[in-house]
C-alpha atoms as a PDB file:
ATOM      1  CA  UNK A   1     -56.157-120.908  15.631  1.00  0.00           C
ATOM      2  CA  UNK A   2     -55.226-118.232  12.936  1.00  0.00           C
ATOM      3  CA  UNK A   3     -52.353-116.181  12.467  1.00  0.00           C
ATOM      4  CA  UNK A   4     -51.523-113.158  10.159  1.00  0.00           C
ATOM      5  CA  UNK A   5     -49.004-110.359   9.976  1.00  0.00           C
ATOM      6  CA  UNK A   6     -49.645-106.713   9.796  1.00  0.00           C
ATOM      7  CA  UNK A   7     -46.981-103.486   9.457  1.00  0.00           C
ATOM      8  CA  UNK A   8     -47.247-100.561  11.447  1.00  0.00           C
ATOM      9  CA  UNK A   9     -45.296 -97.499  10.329  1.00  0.00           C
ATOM     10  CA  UNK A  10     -42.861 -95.801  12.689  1.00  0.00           C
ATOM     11  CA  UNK A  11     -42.242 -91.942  12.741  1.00  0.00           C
ATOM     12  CA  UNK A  12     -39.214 -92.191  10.707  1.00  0.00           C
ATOM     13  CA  UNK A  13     -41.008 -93.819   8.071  1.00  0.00           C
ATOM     14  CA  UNK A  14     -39.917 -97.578   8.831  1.00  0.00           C
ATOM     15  CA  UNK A  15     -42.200-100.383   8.550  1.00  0.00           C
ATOM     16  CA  UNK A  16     -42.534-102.597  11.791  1.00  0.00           C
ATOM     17  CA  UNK A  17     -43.846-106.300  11.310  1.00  0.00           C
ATOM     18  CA  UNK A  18     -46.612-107.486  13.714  1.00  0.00           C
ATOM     19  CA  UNK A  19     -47.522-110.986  13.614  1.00  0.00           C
ATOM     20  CA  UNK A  20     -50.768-112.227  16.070  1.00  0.00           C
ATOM     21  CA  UNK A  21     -51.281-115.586  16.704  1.00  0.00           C
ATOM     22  CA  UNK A  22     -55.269-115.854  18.018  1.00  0.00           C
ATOM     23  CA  UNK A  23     -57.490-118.741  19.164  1.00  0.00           C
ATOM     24  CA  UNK A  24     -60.812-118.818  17.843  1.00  0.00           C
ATOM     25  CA  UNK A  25     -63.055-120.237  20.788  1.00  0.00           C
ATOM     26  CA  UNK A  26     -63.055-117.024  22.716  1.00  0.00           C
ATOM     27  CA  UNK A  27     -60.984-114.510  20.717  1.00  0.00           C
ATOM     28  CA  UNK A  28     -57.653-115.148  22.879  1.00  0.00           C
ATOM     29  CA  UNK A  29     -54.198-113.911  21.833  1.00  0.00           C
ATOM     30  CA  UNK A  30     -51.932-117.436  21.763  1.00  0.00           C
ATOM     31  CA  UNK A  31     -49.039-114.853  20.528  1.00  0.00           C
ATOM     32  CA  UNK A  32     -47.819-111.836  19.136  1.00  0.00           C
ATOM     33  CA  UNK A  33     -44.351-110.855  18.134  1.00  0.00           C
ATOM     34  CA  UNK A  34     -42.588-107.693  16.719  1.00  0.00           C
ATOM     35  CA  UNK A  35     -39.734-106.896  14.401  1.00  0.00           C
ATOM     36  CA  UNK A  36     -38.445-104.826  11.654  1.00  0.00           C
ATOM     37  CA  UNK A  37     -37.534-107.867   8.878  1.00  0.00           C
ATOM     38  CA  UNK A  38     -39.348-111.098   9.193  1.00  0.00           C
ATOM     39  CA  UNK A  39     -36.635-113.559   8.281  1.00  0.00           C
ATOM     40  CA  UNK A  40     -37.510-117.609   7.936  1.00  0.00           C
ATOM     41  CA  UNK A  41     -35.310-118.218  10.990  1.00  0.00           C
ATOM     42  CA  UNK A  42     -37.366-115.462  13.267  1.00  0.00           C
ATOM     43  CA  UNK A  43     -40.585-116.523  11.758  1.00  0.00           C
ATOM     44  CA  UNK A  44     -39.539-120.471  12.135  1.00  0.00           C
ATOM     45  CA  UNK A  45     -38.624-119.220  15.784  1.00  0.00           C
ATOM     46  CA  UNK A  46     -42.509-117.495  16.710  1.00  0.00           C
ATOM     47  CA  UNK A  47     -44.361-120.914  15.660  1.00  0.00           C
ATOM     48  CA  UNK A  48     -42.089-122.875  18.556  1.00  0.00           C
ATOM     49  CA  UNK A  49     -42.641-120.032  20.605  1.00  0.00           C
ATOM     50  CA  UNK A  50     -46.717-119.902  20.423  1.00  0.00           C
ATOM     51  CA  UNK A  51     -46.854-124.041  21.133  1.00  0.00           C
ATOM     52  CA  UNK A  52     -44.401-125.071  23.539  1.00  0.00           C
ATOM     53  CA  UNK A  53     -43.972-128.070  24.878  1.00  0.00           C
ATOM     54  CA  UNK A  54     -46.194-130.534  22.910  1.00  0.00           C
ATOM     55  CA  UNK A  55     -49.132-127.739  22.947  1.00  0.00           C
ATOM     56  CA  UNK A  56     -49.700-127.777  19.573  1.00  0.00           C
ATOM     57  CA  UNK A  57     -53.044-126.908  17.619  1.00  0.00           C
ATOM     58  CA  UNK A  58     -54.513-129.084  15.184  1.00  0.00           C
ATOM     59  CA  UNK A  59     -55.500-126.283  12.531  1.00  0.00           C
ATOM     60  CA  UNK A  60     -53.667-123.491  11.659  1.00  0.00           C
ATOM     61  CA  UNK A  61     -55.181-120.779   9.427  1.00  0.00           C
ATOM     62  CA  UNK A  62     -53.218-118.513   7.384  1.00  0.00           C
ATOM     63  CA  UNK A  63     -53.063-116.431   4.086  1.00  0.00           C
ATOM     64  CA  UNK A  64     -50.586-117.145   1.493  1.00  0.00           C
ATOM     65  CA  UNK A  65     -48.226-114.740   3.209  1.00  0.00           C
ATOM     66  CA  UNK A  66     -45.193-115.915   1.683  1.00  0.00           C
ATOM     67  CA  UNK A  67     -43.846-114.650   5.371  1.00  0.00           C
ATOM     68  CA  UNK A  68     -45.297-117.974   6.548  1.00  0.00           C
ATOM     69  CA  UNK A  69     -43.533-120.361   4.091  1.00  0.00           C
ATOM     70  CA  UNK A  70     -40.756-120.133   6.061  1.00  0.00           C
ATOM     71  CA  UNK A  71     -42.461-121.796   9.155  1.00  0.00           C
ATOM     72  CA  UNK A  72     -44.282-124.742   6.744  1.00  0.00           C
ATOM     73  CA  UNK A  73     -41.962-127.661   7.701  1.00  0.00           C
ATOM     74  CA  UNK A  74     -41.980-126.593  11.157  1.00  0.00           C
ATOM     75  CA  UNK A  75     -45.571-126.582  11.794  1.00  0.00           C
ATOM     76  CA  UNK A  76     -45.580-129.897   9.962  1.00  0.00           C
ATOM     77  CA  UNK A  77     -43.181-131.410  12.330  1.00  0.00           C
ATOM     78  CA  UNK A  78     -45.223-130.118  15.354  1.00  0.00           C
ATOM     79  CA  UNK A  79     -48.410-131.978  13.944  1.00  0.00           C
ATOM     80  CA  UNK A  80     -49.802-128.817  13.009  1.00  0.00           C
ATOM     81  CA  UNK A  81     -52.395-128.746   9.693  1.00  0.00           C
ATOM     82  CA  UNK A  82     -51.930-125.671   7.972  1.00  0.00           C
ATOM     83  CA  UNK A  83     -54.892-124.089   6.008  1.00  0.00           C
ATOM     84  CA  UNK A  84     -54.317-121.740   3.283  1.00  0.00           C
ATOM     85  CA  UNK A  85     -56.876-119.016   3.078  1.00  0.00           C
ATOM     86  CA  UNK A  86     -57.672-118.251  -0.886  1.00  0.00           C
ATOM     87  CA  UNK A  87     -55.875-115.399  -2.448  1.00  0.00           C
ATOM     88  CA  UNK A  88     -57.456-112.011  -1.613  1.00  0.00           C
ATOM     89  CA  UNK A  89     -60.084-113.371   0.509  1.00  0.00           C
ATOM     90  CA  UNK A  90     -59.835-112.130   4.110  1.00  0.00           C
ATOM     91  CA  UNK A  91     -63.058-112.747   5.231  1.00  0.00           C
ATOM     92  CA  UNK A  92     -61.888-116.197   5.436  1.00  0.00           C
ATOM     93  CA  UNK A  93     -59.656-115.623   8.492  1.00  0.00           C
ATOM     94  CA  UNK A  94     -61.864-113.116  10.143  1.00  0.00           C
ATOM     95  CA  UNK A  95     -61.489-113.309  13.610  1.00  0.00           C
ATOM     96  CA  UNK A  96     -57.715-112.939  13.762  1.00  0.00           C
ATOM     97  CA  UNK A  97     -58.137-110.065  10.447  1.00  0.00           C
ATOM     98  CA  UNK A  98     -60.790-108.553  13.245  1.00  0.00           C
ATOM     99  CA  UNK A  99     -58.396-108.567  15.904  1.00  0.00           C
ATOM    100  CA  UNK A 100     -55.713-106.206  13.626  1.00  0.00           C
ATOM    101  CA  UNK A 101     -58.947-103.831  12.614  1.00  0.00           C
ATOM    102  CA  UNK A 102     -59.756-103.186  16.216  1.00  0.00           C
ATOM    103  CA  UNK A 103     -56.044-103.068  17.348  1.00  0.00           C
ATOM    104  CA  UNK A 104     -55.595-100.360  14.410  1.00  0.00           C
ATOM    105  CA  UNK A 105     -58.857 -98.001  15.453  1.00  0.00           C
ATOM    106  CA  UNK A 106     -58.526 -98.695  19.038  1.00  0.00           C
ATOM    107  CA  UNK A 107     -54.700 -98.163  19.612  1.00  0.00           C
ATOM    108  CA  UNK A 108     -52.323 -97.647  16.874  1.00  0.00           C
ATOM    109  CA  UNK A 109     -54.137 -95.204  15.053  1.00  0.00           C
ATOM    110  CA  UNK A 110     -54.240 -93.069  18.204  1.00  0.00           C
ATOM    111  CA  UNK A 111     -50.276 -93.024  19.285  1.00  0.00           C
ATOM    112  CA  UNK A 112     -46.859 -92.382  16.819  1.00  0.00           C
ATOM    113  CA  UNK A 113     -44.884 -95.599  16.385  1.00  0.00           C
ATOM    114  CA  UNK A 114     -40.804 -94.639  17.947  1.00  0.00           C
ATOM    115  CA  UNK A 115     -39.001 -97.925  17.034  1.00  0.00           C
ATOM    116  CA  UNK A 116     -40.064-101.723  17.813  1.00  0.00           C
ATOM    117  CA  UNK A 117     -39.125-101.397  21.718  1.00  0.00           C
ATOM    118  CA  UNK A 118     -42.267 -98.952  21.923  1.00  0.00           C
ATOM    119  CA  UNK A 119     -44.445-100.895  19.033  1.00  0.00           C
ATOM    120  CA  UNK A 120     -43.907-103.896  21.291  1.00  0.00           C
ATOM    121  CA  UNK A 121     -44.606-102.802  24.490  1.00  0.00           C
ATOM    122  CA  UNK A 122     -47.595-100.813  23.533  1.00  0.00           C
ATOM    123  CA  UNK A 123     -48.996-104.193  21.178  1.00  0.00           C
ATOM    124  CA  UNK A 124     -48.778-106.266  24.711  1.00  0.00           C
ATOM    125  CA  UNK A 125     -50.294-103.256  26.733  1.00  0.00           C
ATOM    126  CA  UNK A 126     -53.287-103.850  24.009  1.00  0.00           C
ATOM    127  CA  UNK A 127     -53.309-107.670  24.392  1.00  0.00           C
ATOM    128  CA  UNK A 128     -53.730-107.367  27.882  1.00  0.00           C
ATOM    129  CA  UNK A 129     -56.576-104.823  27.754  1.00  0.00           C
ATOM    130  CA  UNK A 130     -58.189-106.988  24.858  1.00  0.00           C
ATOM    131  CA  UNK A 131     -58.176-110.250  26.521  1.00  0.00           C
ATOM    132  CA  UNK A 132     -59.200-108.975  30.091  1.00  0.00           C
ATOM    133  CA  UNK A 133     -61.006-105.880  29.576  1.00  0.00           C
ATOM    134  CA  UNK A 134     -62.415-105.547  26.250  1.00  0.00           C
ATOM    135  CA  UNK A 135     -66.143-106.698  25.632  1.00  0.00           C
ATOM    136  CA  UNK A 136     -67.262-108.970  22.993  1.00  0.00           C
ATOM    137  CA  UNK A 137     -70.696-109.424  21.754  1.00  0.00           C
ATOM    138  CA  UNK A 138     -69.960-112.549  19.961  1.00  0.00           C
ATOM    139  CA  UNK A 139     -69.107-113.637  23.811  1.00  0.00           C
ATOM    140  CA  UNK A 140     -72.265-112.346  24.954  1.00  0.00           C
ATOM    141  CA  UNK A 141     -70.418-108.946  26.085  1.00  0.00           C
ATOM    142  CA  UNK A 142     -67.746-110.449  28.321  1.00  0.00           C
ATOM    143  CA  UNK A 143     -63.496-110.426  27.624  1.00  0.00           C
ATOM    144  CA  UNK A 144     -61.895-113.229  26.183  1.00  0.00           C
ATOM    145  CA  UNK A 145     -60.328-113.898  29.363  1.00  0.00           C
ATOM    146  CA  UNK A 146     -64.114-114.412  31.441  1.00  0.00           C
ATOM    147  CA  UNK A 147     -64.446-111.657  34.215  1.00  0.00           C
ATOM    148  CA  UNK A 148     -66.160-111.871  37.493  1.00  0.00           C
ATOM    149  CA  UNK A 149     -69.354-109.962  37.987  1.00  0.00           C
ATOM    150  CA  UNK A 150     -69.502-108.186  40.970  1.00  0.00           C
ATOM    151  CA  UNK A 151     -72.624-106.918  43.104  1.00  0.00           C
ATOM    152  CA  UNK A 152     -73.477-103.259  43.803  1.00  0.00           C
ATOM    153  CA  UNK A 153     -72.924-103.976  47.051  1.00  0.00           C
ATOM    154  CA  UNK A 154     -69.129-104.571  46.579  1.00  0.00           C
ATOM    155  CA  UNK A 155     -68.802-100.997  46.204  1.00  0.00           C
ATOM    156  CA  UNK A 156     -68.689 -97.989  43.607  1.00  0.00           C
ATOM    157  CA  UNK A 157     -67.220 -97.903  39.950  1.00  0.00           C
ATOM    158  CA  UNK A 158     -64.254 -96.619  39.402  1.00  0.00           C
ATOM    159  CA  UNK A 159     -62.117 -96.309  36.321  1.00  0.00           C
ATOM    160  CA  UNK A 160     -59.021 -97.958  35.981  1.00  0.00           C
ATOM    161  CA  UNK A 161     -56.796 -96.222  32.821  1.00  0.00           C
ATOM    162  CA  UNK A 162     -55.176 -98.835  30.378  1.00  0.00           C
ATOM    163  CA  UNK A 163     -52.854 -98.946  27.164  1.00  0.00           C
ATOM    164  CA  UNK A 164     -51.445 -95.281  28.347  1.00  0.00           C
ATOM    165  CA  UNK A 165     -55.110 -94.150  29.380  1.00  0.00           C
ATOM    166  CA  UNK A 166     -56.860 -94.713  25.892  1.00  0.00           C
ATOM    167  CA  UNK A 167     -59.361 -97.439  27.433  1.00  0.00           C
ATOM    168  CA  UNK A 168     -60.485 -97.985  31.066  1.00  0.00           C
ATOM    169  CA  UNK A 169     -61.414-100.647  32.505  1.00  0.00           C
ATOM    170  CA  UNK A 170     -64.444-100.215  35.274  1.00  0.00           C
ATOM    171  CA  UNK A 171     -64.247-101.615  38.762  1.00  0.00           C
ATOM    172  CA  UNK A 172     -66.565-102.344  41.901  1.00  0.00           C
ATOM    173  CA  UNK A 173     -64.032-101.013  45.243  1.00  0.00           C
ATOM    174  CA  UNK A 174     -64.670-100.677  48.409  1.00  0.00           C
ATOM    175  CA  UNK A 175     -65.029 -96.917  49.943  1.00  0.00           C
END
């Protein structure tokens, strides 16, 4: 697993805190939370969130965020190994640092932030389209969340509008 945060500025000017939580065997979003001041208690608070219940990963990557220092003993005490990325390096947690790069091009750069309501509802809109909609090549062009194929006989294509109608998502229906 990796995690990062990432800010995302609002129309008044505010800065919104993002943080993703991702799995590296197929690119899935574990978690992803918003909010205008990450404090140790709300950070502390998204670790138990992303591994309830005894479902705990065994590696952890991270940067030296000191955002994340607050959530050190608490990942130890859930058996989780935390690995420290190198300062300025991060091409060493690339999938999850890939993740914010296509959520920036592919959404946010596209739409004006109002507040963290709107930041957060459009952030899940894009998780949803990422993990069952958008292809990967690394995962020989299917989602992260595997998709059936369907026959031409099932139908035609039609276009299905997601995250506000910025992607689609193509479909075999019946006439």
């Amino acid at each position: 697993m990796a995690a990062d945060f990432f800010v995302v500025p609002t129309v008044t000017g505010r800065l919104l805190f993002v943080l993703v939580i991702l799995a590296h065997e197929r690119r899935r979003i574990v978690h992803v939370a918003v909010t205008d001041h990450p404090t140790a208690t709300w950070t502390g608070q998204q670790i138990r969130e992303a591994f309830p219940w005894e479902q705990a990963t065994r590696y952890l990557v991270r940067d030296r965020d000191h955002a994340f220092d607050a959530w050190t003993d608490t990942a130890k005490a859930m058996g989780i190994e935390e690995v420290r990325t190198a300062p300025y390096s991060p091409w060493q947690n690339a999938y999850v640092e890939k993740f914010i790069g296509s959520a920036r091009r592919e959404c946010l750069d596209h739409v004006i932030v109002l507040n963290a309501t709107g930041l957060r509802r459009l952030v899940t809109l894009y998780c949803r389209y990422y993990e069952r909609s958008r292809t990967h090549l690394s995962l020989d062009k299917d989602a992260p969340i595997p998709r059936p194929i369907a026959p031409p006989s099932e139908g035609r294509i039609v276009a299905i509008p997601e995250v506000g109608a910025l992607h689609h998502r193509y479909e075999r229906r019946a006439a």
